[in-house]
C-alpha atoms as a PDB file:
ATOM      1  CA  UNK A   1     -20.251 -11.920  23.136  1.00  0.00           C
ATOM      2  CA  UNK A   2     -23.609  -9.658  22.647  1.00  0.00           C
ATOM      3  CA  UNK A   3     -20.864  -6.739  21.383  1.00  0.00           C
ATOM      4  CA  UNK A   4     -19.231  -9.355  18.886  1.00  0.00           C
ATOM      5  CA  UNK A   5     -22.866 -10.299  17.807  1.00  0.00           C
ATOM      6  CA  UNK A   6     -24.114  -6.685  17.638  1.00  0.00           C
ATOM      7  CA  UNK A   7     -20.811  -6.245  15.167  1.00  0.00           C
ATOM      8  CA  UNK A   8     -21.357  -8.771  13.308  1.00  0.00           C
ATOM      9  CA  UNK A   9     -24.909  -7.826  12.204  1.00  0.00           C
ATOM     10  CA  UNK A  10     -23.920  -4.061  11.523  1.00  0.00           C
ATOM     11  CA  UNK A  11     -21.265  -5.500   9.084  1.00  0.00           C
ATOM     12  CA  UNK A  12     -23.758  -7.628   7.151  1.00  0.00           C
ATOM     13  CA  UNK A  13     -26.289  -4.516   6.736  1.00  0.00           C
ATOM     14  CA  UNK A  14     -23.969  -1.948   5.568  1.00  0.00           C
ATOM     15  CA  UNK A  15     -22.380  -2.501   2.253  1.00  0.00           C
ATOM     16  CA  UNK A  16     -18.544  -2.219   2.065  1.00  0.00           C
ATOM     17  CA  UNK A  17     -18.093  -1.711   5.298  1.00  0.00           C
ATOM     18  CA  UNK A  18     -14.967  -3.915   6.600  1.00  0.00           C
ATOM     19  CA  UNK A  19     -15.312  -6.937   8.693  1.00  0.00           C
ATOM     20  CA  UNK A  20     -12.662  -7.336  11.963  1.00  0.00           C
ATOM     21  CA  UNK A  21      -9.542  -7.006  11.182  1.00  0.00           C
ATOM     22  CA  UNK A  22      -7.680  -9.950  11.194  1.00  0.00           C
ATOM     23  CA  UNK A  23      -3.994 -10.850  12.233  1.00  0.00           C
ATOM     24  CA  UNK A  24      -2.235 -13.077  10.042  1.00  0.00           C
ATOM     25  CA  UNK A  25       1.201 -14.515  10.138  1.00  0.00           C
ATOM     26  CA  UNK A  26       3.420 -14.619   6.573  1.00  0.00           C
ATOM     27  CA  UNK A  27       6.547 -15.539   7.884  1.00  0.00           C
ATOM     28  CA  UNK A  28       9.387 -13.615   5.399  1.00  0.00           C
ATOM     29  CA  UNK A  29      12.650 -12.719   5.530  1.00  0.00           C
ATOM     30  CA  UNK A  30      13.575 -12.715   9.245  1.00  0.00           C
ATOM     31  CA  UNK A  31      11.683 -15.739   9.990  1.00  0.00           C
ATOM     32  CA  UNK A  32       8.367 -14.466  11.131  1.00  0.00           C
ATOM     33  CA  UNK A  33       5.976 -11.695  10.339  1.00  0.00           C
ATOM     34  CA  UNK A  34       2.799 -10.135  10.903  1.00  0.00           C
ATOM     35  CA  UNK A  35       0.484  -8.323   8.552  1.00  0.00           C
ATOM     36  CA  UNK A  36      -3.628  -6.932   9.878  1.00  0.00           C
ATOM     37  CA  UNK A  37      -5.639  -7.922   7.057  1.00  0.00           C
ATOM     38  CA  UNK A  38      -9.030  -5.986   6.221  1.00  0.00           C
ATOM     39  CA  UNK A  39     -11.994  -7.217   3.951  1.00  0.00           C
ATOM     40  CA  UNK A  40     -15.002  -5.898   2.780  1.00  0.00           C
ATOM     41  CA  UNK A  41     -18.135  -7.763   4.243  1.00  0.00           C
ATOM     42  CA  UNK A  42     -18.989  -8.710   0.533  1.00  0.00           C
ATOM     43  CA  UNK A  43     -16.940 -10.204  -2.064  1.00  0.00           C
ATOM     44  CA  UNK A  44     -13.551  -8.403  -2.718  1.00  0.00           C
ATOM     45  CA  UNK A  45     -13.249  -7.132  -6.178  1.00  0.00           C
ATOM     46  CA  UNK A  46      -9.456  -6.700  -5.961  1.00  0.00           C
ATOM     47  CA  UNK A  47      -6.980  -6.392  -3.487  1.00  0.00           C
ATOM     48  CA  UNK A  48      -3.902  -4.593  -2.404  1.00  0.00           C
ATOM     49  CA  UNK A  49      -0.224  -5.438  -0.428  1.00  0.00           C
ATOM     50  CA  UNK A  50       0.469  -2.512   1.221  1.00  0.00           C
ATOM     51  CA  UNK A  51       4.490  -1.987   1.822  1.00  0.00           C
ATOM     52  CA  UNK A  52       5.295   0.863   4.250  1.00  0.00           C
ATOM     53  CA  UNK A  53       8.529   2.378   4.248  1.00  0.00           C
ATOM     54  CA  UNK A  54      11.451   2.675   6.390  1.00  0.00           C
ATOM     55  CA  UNK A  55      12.721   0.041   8.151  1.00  0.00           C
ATOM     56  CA  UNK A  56       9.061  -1.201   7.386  1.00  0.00           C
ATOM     57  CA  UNK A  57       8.721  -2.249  10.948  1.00  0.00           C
ATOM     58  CA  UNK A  58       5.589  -0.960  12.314  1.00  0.00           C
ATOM     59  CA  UNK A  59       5.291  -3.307  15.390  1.00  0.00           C
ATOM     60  CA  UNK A  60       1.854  -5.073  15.164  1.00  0.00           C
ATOM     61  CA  UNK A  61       0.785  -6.989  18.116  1.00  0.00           C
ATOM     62  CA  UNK A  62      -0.676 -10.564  18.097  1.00  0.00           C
ATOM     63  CA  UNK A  63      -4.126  -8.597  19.720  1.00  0.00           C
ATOM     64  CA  UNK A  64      -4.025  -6.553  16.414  1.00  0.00           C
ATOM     65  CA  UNK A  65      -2.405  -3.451  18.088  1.00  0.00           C
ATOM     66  CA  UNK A  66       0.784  -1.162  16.103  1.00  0.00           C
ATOM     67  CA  UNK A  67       3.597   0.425  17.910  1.00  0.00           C
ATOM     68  CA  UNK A  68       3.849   2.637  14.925  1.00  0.00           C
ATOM     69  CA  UNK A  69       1.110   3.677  13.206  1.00  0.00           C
ATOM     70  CA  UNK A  70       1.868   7.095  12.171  1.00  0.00           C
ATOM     71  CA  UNK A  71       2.360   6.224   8.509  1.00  0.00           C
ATOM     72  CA  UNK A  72       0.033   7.201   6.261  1.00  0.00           C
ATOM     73  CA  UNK A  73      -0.440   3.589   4.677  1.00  0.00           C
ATOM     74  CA  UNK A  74      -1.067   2.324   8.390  1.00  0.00           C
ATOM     75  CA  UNK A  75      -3.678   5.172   8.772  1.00  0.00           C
ATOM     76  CA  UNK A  76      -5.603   4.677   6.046  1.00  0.00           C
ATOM     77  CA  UNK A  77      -4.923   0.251   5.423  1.00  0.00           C
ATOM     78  CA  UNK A  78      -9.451  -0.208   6.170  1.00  0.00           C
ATOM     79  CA  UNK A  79     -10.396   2.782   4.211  1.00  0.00           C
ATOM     80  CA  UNK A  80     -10.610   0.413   1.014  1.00  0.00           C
ATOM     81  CA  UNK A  81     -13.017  -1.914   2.337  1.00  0.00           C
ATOM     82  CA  UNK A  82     -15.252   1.239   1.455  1.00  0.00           C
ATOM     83  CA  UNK A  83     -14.271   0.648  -2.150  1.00  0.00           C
ATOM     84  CA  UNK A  84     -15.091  -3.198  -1.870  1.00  0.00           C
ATOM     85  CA  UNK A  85     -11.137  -3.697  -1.648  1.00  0.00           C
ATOM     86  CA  UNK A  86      -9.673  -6.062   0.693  1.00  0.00           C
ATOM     87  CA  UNK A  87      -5.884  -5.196   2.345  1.00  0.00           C
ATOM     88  CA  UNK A  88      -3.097  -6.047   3.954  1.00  0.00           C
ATOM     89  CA  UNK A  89      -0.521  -4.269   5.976  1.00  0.00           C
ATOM     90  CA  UNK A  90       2.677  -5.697   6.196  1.00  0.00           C
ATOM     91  CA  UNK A  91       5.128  -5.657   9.065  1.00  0.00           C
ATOM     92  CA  UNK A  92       8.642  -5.523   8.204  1.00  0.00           C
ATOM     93  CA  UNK A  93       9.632  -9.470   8.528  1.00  0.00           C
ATOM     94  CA  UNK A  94       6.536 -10.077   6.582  1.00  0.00           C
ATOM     95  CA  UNK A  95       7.044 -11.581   3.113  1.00  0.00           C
ATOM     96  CA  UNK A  96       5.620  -9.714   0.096  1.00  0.00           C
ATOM     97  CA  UNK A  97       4.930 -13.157  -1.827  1.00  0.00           C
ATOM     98  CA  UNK A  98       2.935 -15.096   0.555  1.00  0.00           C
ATOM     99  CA  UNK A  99       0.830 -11.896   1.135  1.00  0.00           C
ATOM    100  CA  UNK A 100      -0.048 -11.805  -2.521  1.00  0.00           C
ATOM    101  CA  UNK A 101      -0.679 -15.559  -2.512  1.00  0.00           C
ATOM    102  CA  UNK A 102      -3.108 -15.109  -0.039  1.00  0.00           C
ATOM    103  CA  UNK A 103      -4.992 -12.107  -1.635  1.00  0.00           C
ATOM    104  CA  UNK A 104      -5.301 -14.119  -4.370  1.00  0.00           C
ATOM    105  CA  UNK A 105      -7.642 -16.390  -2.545  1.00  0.00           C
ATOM    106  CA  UNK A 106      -9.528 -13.219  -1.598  1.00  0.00           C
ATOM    107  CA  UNK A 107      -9.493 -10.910  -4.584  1.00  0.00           C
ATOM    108  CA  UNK A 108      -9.381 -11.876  -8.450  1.00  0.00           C
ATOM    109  CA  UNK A 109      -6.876  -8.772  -8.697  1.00  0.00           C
ATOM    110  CA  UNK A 110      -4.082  -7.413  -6.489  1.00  0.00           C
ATOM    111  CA  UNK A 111      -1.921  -5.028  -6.316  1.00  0.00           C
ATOM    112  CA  UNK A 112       1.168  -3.764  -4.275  1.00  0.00           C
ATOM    113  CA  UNK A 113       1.253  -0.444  -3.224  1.00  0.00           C
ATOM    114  CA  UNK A 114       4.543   0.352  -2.101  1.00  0.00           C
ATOM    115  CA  UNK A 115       5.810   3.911   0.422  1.00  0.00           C
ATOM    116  CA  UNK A 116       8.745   5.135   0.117  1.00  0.00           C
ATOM    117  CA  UNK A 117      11.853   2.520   1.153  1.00  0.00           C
ATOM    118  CA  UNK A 118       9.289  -0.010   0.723  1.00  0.00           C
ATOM    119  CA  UNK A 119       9.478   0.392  -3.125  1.00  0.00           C
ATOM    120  CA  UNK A 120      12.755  -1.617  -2.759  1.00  0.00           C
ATOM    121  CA  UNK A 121      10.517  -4.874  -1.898  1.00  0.00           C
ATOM    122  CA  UNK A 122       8.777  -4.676  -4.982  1.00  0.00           C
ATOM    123  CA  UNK A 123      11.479  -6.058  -7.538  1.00  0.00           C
ATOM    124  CA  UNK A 124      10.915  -9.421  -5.402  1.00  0.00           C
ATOM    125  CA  UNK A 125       7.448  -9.173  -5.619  1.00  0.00           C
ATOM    126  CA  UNK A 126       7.537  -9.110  -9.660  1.00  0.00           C
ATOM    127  CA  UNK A 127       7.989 -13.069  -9.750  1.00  0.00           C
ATOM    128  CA  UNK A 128       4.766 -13.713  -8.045  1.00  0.00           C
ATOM    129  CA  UNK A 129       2.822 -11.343 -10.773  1.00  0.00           C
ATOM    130  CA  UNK A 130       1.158  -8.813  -9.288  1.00  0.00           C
ATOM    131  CA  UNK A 131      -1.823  -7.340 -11.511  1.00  0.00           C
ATOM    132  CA  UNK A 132      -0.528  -3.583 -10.701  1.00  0.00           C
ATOM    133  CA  UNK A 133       1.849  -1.443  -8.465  1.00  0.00           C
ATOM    134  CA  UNK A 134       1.356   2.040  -7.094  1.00  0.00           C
ATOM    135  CA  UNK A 135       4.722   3.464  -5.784  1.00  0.00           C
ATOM    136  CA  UNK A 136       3.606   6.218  -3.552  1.00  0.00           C
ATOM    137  CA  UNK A 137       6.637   8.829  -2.462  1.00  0.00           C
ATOM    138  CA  UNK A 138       8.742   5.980  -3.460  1.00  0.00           C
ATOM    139  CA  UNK A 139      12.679   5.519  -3.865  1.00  0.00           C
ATOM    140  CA  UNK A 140      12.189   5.283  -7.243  1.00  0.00           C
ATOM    141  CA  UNK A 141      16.088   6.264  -7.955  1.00  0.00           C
ATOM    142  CA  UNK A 142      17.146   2.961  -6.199  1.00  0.00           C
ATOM    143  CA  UNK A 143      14.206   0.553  -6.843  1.00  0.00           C
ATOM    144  CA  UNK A 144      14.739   0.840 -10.795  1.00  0.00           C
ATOM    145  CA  UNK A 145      18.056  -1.182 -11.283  1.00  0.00           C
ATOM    146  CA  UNK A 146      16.112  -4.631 -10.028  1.00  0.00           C
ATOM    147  CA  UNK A 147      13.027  -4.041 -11.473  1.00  0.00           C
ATOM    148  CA  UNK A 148      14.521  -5.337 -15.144  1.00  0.00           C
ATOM    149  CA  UNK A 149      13.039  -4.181 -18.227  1.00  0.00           C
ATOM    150  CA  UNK A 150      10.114  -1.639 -17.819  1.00  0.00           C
ATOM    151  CA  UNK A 151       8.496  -3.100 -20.306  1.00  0.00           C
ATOM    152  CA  UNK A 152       7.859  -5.899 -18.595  1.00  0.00           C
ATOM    153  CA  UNK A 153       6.379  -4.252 -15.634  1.00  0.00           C
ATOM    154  CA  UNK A 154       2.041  -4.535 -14.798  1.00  0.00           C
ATOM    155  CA  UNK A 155       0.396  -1.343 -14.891  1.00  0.00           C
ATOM    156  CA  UNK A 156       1.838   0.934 -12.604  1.00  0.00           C
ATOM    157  CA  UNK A 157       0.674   3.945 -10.881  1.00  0.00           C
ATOM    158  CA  UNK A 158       2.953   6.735  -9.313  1.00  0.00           C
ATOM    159  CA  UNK A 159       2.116   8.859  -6.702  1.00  0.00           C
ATOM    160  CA  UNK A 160       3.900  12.108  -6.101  1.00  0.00           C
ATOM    161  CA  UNK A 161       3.793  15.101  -3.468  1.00  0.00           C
ATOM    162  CA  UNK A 162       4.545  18.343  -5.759  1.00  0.00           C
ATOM    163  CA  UNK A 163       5.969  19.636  -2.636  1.00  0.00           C
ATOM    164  CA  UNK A 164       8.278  16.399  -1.712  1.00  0.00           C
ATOM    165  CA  UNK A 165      11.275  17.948  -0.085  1.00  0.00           C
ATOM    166  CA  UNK A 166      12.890  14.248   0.658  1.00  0.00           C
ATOM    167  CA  UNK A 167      16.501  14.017  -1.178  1.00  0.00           C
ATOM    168  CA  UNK A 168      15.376  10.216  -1.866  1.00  0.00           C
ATOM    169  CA  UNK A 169      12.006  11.118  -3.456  1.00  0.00           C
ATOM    170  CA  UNK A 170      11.893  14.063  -5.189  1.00  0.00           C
ATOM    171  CA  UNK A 171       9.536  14.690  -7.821  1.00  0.00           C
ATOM    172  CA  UNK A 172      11.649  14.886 -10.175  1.00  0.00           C
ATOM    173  CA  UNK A 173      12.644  11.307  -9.685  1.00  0.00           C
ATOM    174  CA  UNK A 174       8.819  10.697 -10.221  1.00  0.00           C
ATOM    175  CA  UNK A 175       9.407  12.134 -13.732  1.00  0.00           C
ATOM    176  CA  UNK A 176      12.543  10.317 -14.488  1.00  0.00           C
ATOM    177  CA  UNK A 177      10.917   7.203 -13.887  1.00  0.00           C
ATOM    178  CA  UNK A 178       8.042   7.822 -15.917  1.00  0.00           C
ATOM    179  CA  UNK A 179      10.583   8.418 -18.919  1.00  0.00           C
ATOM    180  CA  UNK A 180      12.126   5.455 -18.218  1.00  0.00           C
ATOM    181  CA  UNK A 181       9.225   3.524 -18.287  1.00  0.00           C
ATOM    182  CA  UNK A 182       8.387   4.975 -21.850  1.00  0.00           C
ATOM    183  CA  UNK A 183       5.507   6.547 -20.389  1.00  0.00           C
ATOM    184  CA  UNK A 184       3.654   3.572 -19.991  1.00  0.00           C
ATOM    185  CA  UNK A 185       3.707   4.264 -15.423  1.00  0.00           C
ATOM    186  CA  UNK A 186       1.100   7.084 -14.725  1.00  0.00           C
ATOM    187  CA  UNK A 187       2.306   9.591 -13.013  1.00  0.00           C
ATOM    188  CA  UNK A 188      -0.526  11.303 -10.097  1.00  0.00           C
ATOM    189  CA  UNK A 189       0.533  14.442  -8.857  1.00  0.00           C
ATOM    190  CA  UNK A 190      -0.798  15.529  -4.970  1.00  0.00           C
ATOM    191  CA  UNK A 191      -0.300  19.242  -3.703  1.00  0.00           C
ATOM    192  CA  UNK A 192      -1.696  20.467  -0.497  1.00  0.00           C
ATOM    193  CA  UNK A 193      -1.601  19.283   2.504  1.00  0.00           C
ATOM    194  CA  UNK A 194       0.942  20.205   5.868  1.00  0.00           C
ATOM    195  CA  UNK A 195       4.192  19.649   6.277  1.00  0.00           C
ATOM    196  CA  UNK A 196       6.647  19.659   9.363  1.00  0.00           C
ATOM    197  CA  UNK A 197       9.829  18.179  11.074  1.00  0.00           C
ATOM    198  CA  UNK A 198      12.197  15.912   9.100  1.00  0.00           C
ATOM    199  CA  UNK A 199      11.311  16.159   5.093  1.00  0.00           C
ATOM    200  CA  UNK A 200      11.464  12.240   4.564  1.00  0.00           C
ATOM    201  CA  UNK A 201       9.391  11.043   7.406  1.00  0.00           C
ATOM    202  CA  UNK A 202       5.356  10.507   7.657  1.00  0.00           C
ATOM    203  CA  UNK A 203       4.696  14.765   9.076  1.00  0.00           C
ATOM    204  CA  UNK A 204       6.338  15.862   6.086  1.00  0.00           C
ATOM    205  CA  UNK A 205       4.494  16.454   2.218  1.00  0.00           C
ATOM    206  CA  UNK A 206       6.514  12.998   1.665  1.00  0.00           C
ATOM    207  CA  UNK A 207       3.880  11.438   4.039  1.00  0.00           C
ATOM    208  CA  UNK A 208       0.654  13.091   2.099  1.00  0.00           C
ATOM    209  CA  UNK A 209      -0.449  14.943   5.556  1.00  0.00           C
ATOM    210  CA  UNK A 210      -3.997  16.397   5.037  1.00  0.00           C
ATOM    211  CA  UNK A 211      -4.091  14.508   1.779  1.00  0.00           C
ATOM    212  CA  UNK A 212      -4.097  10.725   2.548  1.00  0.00           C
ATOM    213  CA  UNK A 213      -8.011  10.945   1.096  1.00  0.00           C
ATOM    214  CA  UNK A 214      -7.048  12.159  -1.785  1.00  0.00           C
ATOM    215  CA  UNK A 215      -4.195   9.026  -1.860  1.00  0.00           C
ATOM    216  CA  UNK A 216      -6.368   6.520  -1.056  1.00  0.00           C
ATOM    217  CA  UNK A 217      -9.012   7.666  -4.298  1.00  0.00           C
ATOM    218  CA  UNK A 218      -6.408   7.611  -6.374  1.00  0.00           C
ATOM    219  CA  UNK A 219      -5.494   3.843  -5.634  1.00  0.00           C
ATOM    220  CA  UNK A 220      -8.720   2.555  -5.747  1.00  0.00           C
ATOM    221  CA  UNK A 221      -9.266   4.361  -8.729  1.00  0.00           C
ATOM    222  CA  UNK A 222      -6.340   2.839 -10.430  1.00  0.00           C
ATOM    223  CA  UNK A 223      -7.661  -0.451  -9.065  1.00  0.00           C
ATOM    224  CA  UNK A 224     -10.576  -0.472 -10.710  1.00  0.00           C
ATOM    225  CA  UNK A 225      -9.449   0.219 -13.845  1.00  0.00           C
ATOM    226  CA  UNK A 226      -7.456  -2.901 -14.296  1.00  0.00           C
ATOM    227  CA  UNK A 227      -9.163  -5.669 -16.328  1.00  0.00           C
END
């Protein structure tokens, strides 16, 4: 109790800094699903729905613990609180919608940044009218047939590894979709970094290794230019 006290007194003294993180239940499209969301001890000026990608599954706990956490997005889901942004990490059963609902009580904007695979969630997402996407290493190729007219999309923010080796996201996929968008997406390019082992998993350039900093800036960033 004097550790939880201790805590609780650090977080109201430091500006930004996250409280606890906090293990809510969405429910979704398998009947059940978890999501850790983070907050910033103030206010929340916006907010983001973070979508990992592969199977999406990331195995989060009821204590708060992940079985996989090796994903950059997973890595890096309290480094907004920093920015005075609240998030929240999705597990794959976890329902897109209900996590922006909820946001909404927590942040006058939100956005859904999407990895990878996970880009294919976002065409479902569209209904419940997100303020902005990011679609970071995404499947861009397979996400565009649902997403309807691009002019009809929020502001939208991609980000790209130069270096992307991934048949499913390579960069210049990033490029087509831009085009098809008329130019209205953004299109952030990130070089650097490490890569090794299979070219479409979280070690490789397609999982930002050595750059997830440089990721995160560029989300808030994009986040705070909304209005």
């Amino acid at each position: 109790m004097m550790r939880q006290l201790l805590l609780a007194a650090l977080l109201a003294l430091v500006p930004g800094l996250a409280s606890a993180e906090e293990v809510v239940d969405l429910g979704g499209f398998f009947g059940g699903g978890k999501a850790l969301l983070n907050k910033p001890a103030g206010k929340a000026r916006a907010g983001v729905v973070l979508l990992t990608g592969g199977d999406g599954y990331i195995g989060i706990g009821g204590d708060g613990s992940v079985e996989r956490s090796g994903n950059w997005i997973v890595r890096t889901r309290a480094a907004y609180a920093r920015s005075g942004i609240a998030s929240i990490t999705l597990d794959g059963g976890a329902d897109p919608n209900k996590a922006i609902e909820l946001m909404r009580t927590i942040a006058p904007r939100v956005v859904v940044v999407a990895m990878s695979r996970g880009a294919l969630k976002v065409p479902g997402t569209l209904s419940t009218r997100p303020d902005g996407i990011v679609f970071a290493s995404a499947m861009l190729d397979a996400a565009k047939p649902s997403l309807g007219d691009p002019a009809g999309l929020p502001p939208t923010l991609i980000i790209q590894h130069r270096q992307d080796s991934c048949r499913l996201t390579l960069p210049e996929s990033a490029i087509a979709f831009q085009q098809w968008t008329g130019n209205r997406a953004r299109l952030l390019w990130i070089d650097g970094g490490s890569s090794s082992g299979d070219p479409c998993q979280a070690r490789a350039y397609h999982g930002f290794i050595g750059r997830e900093g440089a990721v995160v800036s560029a989300i808030t960033g994009f986040v705070g230019s909304l209005r």
